[in-house]
Protein backbone atom coordinates (compact mmCIF):
# COMPACT_ATOMS: atom_id res chain seq x y z
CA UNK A 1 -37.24 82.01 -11.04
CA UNK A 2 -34.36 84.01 -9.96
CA UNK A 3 -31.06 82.86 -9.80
CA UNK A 4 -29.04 83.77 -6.94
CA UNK A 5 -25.73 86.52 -7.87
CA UNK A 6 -23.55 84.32 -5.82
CA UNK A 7 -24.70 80.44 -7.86
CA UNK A 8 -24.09 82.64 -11.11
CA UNK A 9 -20.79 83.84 -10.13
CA UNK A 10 -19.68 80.52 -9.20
CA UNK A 11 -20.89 78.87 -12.32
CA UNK A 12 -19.72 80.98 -14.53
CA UNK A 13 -16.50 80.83 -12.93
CA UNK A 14 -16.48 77.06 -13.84
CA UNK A 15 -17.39 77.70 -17.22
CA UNK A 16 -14.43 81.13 -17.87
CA UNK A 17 -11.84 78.04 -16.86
CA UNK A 18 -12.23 76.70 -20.38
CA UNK A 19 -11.92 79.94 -21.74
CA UNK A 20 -8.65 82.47 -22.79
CA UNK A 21 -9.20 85.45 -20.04
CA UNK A 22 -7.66 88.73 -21.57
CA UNK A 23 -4.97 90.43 -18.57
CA UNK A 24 -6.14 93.58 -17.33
CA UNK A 25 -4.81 96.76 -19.56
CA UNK A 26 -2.42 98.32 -18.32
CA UNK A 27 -2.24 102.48 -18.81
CA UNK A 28 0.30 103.06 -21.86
CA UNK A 29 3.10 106.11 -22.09
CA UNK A 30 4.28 107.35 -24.99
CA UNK A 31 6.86 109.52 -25.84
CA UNK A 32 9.83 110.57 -28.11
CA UNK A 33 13.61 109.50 -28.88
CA UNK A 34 15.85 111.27 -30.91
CA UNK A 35 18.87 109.74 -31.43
CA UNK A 36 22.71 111.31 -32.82
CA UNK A 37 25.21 108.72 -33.92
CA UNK A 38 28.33 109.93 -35.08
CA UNK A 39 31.47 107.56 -36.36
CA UNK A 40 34.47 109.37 -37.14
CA UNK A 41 37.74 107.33 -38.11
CA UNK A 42 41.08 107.59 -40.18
CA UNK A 43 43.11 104.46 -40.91
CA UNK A 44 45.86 103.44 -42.82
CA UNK A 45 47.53 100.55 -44.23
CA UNK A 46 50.52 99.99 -46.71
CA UNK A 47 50.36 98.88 -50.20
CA UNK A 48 52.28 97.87 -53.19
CA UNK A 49 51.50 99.72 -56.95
CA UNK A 50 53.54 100.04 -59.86
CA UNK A 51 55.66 102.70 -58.93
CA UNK A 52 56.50 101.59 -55.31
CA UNK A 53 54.98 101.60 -51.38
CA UNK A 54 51.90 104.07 -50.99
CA UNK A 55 49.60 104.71 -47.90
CA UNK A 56 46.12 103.68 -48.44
CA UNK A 57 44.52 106.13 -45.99
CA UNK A 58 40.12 105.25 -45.22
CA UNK A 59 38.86 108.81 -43.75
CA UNK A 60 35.30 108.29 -42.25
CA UNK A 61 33.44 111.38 -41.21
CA UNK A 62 29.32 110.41 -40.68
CA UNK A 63 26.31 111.33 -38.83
CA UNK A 64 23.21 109.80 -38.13
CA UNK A 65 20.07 111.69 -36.87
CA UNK A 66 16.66 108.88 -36.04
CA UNK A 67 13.64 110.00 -34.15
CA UNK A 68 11.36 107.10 -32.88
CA UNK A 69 8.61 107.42 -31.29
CA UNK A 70 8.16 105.37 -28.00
CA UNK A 71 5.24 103.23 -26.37
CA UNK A 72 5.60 101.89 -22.84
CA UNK A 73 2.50 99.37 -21.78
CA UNK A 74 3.13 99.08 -18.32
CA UNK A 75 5.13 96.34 -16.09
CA UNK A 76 6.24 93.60 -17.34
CA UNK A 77 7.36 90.48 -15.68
CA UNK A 78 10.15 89.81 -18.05
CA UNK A 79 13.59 91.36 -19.74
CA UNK A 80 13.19 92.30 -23.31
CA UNK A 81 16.96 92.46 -23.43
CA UNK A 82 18.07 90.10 -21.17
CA UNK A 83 15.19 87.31 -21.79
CA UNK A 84 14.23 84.65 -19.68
CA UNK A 85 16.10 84.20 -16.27
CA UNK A 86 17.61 80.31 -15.62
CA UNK A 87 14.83 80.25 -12.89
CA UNK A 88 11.79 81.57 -15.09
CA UNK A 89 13.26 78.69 -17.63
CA UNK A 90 13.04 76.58 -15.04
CA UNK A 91 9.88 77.26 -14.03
CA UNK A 92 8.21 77.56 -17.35
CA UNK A 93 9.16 74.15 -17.45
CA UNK A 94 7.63 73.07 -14.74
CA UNK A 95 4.39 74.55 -14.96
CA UNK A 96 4.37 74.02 -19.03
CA UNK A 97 4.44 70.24 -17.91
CA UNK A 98 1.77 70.75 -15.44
CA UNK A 99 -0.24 72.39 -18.11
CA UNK A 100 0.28 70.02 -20.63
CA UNK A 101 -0.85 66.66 -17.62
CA UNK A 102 -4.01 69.14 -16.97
CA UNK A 103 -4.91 69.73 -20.51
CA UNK A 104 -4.89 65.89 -21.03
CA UNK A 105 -6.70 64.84 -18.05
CA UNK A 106 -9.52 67.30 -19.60
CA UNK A 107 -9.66 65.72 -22.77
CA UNK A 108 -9.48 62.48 -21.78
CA UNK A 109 -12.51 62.42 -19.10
CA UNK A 110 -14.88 64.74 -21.55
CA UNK A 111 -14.42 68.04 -19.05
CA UNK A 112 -12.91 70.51 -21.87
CA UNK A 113 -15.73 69.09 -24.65
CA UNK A 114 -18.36 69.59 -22.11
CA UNK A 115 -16.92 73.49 -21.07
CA UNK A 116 -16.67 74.27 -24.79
CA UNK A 117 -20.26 73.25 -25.24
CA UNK A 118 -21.23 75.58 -22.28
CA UNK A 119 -19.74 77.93 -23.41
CA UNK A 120 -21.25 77.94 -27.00
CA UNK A 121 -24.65 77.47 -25.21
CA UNK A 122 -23.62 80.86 -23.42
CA UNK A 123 -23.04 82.64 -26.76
CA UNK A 124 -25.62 81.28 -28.69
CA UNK A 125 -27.93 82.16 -25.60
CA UNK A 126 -26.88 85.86 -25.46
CA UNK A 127 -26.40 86.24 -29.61
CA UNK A 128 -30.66 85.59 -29.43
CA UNK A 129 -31.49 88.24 -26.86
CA UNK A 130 -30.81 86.55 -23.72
CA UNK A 131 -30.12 88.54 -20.06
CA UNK A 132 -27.64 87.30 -18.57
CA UNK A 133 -29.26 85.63 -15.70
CA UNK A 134 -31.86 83.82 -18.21
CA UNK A 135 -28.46 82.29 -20.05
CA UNK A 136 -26.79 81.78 -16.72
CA UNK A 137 -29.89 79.80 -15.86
CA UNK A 138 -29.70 77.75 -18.93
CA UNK A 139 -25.92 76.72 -18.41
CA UNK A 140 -26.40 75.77 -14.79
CA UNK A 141 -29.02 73.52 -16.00
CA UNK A 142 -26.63 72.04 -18.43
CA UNK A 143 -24.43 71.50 -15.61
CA UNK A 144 -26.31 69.95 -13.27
CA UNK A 145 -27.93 67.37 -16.30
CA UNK A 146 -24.07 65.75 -15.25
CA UNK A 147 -23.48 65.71 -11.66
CA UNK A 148 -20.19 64.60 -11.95
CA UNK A 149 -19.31 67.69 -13.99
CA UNK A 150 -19.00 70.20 -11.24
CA UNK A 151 -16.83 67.99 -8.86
CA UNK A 152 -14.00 67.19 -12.14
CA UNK A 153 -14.30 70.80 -13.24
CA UNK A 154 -13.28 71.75 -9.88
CA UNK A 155 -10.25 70.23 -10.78
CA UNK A 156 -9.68 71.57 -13.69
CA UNK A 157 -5.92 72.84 -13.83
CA UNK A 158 -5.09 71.33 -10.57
CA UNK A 159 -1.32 70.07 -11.63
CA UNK A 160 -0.82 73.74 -13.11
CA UNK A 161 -1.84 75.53 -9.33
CA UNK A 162 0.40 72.56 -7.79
CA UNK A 163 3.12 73.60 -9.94
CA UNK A 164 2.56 77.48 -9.93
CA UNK A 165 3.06 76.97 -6.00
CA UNK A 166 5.97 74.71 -5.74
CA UNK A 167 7.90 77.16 -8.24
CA UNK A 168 7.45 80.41 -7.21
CA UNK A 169 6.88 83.87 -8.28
CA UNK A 170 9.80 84.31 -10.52
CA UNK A 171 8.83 87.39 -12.03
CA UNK A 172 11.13 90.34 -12.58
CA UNK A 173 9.46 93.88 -12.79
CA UNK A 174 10.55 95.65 -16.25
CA UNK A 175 9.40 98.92 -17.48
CA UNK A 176 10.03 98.74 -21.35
CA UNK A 177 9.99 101.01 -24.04
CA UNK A 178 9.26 100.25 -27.79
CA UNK A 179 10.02 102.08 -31.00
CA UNK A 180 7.77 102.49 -33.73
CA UNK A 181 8.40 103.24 -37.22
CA UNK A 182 11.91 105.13 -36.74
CA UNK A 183 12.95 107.93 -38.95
CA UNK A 184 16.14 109.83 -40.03
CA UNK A 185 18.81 110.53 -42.34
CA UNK A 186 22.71 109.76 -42.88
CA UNK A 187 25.41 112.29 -44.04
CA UNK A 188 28.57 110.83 -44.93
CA UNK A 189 32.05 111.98 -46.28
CA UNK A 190 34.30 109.15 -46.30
CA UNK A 191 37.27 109.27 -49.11
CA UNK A 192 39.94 106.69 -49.38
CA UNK A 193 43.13 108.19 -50.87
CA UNK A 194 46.89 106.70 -52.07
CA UNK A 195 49.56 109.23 -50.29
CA UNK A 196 53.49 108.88 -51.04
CA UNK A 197 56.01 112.09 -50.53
CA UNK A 198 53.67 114.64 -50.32
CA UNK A 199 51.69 113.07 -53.52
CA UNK A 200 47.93 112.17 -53.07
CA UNK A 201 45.56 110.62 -55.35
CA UNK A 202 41.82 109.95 -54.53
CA UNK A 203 40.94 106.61 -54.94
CA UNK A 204 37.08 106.78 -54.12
CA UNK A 205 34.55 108.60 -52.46
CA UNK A 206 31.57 108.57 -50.65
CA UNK A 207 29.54 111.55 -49.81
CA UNK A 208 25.94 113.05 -49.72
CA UNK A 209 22.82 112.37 -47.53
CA UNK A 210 20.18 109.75 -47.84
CA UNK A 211 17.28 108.92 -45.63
CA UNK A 212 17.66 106.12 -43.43
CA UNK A 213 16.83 102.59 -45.67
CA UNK A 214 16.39 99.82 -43.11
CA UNK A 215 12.95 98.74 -41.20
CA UNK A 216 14.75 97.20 -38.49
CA UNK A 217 16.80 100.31 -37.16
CA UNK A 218 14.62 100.77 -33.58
CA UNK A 219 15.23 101.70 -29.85
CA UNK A 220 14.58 99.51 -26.44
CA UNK A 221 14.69 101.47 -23.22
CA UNK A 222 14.12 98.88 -20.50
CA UNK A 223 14.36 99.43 -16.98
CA UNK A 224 15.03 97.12 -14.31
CA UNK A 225 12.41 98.27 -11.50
CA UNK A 226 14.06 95.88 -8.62
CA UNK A 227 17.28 97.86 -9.26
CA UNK A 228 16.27 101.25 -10.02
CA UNK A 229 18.55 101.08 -13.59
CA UNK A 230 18.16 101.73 -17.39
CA UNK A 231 19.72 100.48 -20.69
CA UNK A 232 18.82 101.40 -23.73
CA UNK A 233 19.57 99.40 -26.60
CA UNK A 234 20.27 100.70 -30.49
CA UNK A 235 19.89 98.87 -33.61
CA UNK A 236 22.45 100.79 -35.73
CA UNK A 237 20.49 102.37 -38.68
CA UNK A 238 21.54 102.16 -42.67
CA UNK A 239 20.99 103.99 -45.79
CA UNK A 240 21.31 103.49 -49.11
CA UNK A 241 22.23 105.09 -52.65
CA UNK A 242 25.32 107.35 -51.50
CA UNK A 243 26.96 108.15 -55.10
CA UNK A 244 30.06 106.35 -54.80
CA UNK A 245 33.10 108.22 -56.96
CA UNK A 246 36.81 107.39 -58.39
CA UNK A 247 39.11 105.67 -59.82
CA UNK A 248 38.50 102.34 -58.24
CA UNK A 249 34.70 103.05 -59.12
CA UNK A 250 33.09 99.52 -59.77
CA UNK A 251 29.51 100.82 -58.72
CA UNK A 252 27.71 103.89 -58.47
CA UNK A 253 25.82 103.64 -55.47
CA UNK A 254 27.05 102.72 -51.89
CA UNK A 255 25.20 101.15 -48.61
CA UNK A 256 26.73 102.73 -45.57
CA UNK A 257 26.01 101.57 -41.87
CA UNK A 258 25.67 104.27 -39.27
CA UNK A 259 28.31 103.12 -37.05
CA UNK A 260 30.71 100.10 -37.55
CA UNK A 261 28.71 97.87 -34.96
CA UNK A 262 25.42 96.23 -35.51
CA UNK A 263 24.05 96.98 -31.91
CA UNK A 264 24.45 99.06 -29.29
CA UNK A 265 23.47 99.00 -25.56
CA UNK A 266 24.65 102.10 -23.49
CA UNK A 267 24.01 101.42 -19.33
CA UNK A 268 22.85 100.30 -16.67
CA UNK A 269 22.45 103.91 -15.26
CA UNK A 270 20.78 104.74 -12.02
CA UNK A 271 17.14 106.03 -12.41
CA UNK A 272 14.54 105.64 -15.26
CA UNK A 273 14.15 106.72 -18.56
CA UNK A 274 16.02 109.96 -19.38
CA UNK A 275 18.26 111.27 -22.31
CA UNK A 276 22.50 110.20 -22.47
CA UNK A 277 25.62 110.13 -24.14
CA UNK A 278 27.93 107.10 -25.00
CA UNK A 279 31.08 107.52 -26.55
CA UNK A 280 33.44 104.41 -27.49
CA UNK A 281 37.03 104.07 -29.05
CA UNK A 282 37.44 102.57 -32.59
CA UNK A 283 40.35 101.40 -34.96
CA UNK A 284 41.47 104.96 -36.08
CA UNK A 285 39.15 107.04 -34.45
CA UNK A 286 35.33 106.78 -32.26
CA UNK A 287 31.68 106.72 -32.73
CA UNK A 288 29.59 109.02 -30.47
CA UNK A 289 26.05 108.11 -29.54
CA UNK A 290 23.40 110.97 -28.16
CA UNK A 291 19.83 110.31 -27.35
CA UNK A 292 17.05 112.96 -26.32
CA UNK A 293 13.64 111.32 -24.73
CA UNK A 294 10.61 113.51 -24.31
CA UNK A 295 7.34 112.24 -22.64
CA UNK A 296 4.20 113.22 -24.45
């Protein structure tokens, strides 16, 4: 006997609501970062030696160079950056309580045991062969061995649609961009030096170039679709084993940091993804921040 498309369909639509459906896949971008950061400072303080008052003077001169590669999956409903809104909080809320009343009801009245076993009896059906009208056939008949199956998994998430309507959409629209496995190097040539009537003496110094040490240094570009605006967001690289030299010497190698910030976010700016400056004022001197994006 044949099974009509349309009694299929609507079975098996009974029998998916027990079941994890996968979101449609969205057409990825890729692309290219390269990012600049450059930190150059002089500061000073006073101290007291043997012999009298001397300037301690900290010269910082260093530049960064990271290139990340970039993967954008499509629109998403929610900021990377920013996180969840107060109203998608809210809402989550709402509909996780929803969920939670709906999941219970299931277990409590046999529906969810009886969809797993469906579903298993699908599997097992189509693991030995089976068309997929033949094991359609064979789960409709476990269906209808219940008749009260069909009218309580009809209801089946019933609080959660309640919910999902009394909320809201409260999805944003977010285009983000993720780094992968960032590379780069450091320079550096910081000194620190004691200075007193024309007198200087070198107290350490850092110099050389290293490749960049830590996993976490990456690169968010996120876009805010509603308002047509971009950040981009900077976790400040590090390297390791600069020789460290001089008189106050303790160690031989030195971790430096990039910039003298953990983070940095440079925007909004109008428009999409696209390449930038940033420049910012520190104690003594700046730090200067460049990034170059390339679609592949």
């Amino acid at each position: 006997m044949r099974v009509p498309n349309g009694r299929v369909a609507f079975h098996l639509a009974v029998l998916a609501a027990a079941v994890s459906i996968l979101p449609a896949t969205a057409q990825s971008q890729s692309g290219v970062m390269t990012v600049k950061l450059e930190y150059q400072a002089t500061t000073s303080i006073q101290v007291q030696d043997f012999d009298g008052t001397w300037e301690r003077r900290t010269e910082i001169n260093q530049s960064t160079t990271m290139t990340c590669p970039l993967m954008n999956e499509g629109v998403e409903p929610r900021s990377y950056l920013d996180g969840a809104s107060q109203q998608q909080k809210d809402a989550d809320a709402a509909i996780g309580e929803a969920t939670a009343a709906d999941q219970k009801t299931m277990q409590e009245d046999g529906t969810l045991a009886q969809m797993q076993g469906m579903d298993k009896l699908m599997k097992d059906c189509k693991a030995r062969g089976g068309s997929d009208e033949a094991c359609a056939m064979q789960v409709m008949q476990a269906m209808q061995s219940d008749p009260t199956f069909l009218e309580r998994s009809g209801r089946v998430g019933e609080k959660t649609r309640e919910a999902q309507k009394r909320v809201g959409n409260t999805d944003g629209r977010f285009e983000i961009w993720y780094s992968e496995n960032c590379t780069g190097s450091m320079s550096a040539n910081n000194r620190t030096t004691l200075n007193k009537g024309g007198v200087s003496k070198e107290v350490e110094a850092v110099a050389g170039r290293q490749p960049l040490s830590n996993v976490d240094a990456n690169v968010v570009v996120e876009t805010d679709l509603s308002k047509t605006s971009t950040r981009v967001w900077i976790a400040v690289p590090e390297a390791t084993g600069f020789p460290r030299t001089g008189a106050a010497n303790t160690k031989t190698e030195e971790r430096l940091t990039a910039l003298p910030v953990a983070n940095v976010i440079a925007g909004p700016t109008p428009g999409g993804i696209k390449s930038g400056t940033l420049r910012k004022q520190v104690p003594g001197g700046e730090y200067r921040v460049e990034w170059t994006f390339q679609r592949k």
